[in-house]
N, C-alpha and C. Protein backbone atom coordinates (compact mmCIF):
# COMPACT_ATOMS: atom_id res chain seq x y z
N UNK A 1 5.55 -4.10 -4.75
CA UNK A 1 4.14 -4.40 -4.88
C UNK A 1 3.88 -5.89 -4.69
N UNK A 2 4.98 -6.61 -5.15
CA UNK A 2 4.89 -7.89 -4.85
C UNK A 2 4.42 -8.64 -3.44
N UNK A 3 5.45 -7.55 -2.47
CA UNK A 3 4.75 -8.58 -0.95
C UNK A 3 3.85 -7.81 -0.51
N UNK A 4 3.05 -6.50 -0.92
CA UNK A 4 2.04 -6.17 -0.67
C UNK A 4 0.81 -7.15 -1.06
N UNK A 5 0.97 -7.57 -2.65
CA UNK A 5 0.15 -8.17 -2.83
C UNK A 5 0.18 -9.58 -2.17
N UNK A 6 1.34 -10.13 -1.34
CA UNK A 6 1.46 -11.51 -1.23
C UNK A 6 0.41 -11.40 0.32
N UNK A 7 0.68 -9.83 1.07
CA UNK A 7 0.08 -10.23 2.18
C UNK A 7 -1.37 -10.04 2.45
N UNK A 8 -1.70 -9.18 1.49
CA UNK A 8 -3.23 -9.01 0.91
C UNK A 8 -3.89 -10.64 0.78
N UNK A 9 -2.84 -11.33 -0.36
CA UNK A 9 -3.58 -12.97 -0.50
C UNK A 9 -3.48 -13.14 0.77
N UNK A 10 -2.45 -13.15 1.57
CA UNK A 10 -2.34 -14.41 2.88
C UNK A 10 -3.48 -13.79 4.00
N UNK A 11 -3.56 -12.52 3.93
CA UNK A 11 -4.66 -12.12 5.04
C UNK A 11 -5.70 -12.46 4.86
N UNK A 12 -5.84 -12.24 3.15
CA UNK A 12 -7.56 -11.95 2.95
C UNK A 12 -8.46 -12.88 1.78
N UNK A 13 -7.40 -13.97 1.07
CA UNK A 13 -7.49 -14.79 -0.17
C UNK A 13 -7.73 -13.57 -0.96
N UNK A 14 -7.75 -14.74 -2.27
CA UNK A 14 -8.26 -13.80 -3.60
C UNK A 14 -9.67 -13.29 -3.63
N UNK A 15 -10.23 -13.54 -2.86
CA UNK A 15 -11.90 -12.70 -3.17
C UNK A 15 -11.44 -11.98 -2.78
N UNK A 16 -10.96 -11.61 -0.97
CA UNK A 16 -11.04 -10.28 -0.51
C UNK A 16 -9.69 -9.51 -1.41
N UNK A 17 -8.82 -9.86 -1.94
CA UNK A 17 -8.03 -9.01 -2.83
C UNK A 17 -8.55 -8.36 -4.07
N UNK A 18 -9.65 -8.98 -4.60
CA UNK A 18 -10.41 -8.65 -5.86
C UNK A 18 -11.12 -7.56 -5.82
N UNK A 19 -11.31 -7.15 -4.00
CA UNK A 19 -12.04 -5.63 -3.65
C UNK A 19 -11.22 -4.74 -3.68
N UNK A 20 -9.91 -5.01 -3.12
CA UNK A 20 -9.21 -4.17 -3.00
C UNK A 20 -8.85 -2.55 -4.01
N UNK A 21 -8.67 -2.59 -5.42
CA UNK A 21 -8.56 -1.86 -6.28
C UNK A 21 -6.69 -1.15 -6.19
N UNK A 22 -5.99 -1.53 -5.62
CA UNK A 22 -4.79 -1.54 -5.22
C UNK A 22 -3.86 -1.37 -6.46
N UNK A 23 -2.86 -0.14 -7.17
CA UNK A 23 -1.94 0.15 -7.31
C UNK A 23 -1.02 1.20 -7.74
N UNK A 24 -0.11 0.99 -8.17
CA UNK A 24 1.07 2.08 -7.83
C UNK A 24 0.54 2.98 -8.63
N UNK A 25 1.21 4.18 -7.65
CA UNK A 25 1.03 5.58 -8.42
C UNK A 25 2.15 5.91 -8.67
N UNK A 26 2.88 5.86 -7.88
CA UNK A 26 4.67 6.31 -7.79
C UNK A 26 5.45 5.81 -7.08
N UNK A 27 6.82 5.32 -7.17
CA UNK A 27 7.74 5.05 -5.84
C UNK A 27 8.95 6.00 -5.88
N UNK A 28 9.31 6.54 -5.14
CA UNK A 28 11.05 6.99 -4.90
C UNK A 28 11.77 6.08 -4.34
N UNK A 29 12.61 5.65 -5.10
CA UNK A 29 13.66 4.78 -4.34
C UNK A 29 14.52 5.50 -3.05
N UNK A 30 15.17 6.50 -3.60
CA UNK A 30 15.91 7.54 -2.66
C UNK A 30 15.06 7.77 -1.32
N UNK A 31 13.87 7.74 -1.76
CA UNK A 31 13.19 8.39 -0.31
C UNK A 31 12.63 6.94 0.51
N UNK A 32 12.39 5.78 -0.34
CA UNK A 32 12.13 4.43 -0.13
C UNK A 32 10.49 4.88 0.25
N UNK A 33 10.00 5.37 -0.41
CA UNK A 33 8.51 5.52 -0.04
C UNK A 33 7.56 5.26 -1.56
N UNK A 34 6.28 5.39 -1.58
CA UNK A 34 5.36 5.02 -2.33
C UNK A 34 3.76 5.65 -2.73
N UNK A 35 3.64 5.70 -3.66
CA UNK A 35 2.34 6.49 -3.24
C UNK A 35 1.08 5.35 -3.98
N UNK A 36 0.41 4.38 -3.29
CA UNK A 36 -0.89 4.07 -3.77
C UNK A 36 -2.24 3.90 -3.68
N UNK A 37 -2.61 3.74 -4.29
CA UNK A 37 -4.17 4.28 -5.01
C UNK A 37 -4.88 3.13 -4.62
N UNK A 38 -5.62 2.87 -3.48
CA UNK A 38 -6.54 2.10 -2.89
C UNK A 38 -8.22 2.54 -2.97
N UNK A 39 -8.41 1.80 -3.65
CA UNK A 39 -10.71 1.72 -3.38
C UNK A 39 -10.54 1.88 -1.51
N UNK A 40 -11.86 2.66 -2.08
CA UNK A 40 -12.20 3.29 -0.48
C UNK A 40 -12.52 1.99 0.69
N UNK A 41 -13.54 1.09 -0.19
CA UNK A 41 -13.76 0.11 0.47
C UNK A 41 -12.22 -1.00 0.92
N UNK A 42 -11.41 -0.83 0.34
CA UNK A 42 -10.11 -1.77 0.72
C UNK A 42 -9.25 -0.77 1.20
N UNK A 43 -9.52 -0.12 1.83
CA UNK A 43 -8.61 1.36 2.85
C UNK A 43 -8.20 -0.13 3.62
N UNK A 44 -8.36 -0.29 4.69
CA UNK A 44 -8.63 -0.72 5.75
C UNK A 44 -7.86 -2.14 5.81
N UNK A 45 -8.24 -2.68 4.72
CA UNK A 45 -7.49 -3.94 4.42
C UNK A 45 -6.07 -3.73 3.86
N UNK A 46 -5.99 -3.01 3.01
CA UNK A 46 -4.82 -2.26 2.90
C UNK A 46 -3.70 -2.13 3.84
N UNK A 47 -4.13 -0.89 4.68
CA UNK A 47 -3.23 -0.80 6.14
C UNK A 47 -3.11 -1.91 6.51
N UNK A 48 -4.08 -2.79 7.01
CA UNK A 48 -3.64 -4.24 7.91
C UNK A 48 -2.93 -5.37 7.18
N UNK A 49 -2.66 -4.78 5.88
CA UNK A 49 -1.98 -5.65 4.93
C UNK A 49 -0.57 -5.42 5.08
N UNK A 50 0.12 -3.81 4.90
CA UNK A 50 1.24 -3.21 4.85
C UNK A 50 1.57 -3.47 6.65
N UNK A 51 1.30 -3.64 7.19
CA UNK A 51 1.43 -3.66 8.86
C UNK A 51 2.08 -4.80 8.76
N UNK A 52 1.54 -5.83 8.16
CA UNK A 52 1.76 -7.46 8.35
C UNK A 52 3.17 -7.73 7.81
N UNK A 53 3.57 -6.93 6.79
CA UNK A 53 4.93 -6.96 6.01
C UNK A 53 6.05 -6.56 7.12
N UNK A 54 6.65 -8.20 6.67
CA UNK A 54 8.24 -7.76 7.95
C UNK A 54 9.37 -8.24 6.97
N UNK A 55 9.37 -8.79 5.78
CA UNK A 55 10.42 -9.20 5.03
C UNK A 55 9.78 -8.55 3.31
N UNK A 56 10.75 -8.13 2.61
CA UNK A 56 10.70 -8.46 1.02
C UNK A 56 12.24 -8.48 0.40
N UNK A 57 11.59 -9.83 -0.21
CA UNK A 57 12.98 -10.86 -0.09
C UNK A 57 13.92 -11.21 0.60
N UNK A 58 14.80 -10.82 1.05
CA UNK A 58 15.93 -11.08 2.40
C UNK A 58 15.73 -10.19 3.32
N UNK A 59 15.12 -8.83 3.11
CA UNK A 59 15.54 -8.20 3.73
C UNK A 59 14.63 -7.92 4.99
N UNK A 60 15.18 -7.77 6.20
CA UNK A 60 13.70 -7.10 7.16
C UNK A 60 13.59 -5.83 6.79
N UNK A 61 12.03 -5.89 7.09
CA UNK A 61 11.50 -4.14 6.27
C UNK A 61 10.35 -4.50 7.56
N UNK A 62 9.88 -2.90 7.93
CA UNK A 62 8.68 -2.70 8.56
C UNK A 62 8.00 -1.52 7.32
N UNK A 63 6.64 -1.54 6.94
CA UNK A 63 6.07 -0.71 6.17
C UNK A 63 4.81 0.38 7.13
N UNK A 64 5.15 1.66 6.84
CA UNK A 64 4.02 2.34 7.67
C UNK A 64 3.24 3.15 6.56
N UNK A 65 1.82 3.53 7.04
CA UNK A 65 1.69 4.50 6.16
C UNK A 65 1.67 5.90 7.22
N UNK A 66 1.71 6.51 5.84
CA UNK A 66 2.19 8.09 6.26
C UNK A 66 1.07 9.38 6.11
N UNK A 67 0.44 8.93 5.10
CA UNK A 67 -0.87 9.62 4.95
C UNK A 67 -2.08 8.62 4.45
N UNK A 68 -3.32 9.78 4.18
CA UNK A 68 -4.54 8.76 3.74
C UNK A 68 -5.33 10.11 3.22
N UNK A 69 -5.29 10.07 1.61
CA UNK A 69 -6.30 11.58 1.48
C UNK A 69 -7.06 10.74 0.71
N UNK A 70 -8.36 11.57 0.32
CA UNK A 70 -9.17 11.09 -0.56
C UNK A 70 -9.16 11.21 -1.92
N UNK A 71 -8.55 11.90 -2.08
CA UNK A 71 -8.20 11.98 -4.19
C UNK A 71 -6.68 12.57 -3.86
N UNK A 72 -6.09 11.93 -5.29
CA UNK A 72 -4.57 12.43 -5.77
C UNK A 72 -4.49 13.73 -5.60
N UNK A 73 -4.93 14.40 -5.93
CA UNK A 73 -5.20 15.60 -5.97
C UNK A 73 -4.86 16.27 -5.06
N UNK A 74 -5.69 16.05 -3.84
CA UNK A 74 -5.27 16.32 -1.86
C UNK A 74 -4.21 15.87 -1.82
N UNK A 75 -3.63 14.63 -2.15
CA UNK A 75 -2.02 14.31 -1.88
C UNK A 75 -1.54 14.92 -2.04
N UNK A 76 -1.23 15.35 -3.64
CA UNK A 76 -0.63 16.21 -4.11
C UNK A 76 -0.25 17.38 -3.55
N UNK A 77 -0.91 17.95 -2.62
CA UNK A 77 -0.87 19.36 -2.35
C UNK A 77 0.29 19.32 -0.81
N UNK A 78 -0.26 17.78 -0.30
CA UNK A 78 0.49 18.02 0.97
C UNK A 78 1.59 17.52 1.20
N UNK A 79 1.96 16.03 -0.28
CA UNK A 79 3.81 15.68 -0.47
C UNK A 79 3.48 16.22 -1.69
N UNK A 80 4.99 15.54 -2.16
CA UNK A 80 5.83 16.04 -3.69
C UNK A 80 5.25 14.42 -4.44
N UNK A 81 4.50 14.79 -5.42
CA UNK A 81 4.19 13.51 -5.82
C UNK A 81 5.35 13.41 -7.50
């Protein structure tokens, strides 16, 4: 969550992060995936945030997303939350 939030600041400063509404619902390590809970209005900033991520901490990482539902709920039904 850390370089999510670092690239949120660097894209968008702290105002536009303060819209965002951004965090964790769940992570699997094993599966290296994540599930979070973004305001509708910071969808968008979001994605172009996780796109921007090419390192956390040493390592190179590329981040994609995989879905986009509108309540937990719909997630729920279509991964294993």
């Amino acid at each position: 969550m850390n370089a999510v939030w670092g690239s949120i600041l660097k894209l968008y400063g702290e105002y536009g992060a303060s819209g965002v509404n951004l965090s964790l619902i769940s992570f699997d390590e094993e599966k290296k995936s994540a599930v979070v809970r973004v305001g509708h209005l910071g969808l968008e900033m979001v994605k172009t945030a996780l796109a921007a991520i090419t390192r956390v901490g040493n390592e190179p990482t590329a981040v994609h997303v995989l879905l986009v539902s509108g309540t937990l709920k719909s997630l729920s039904k279509k991964v294993e939350l």
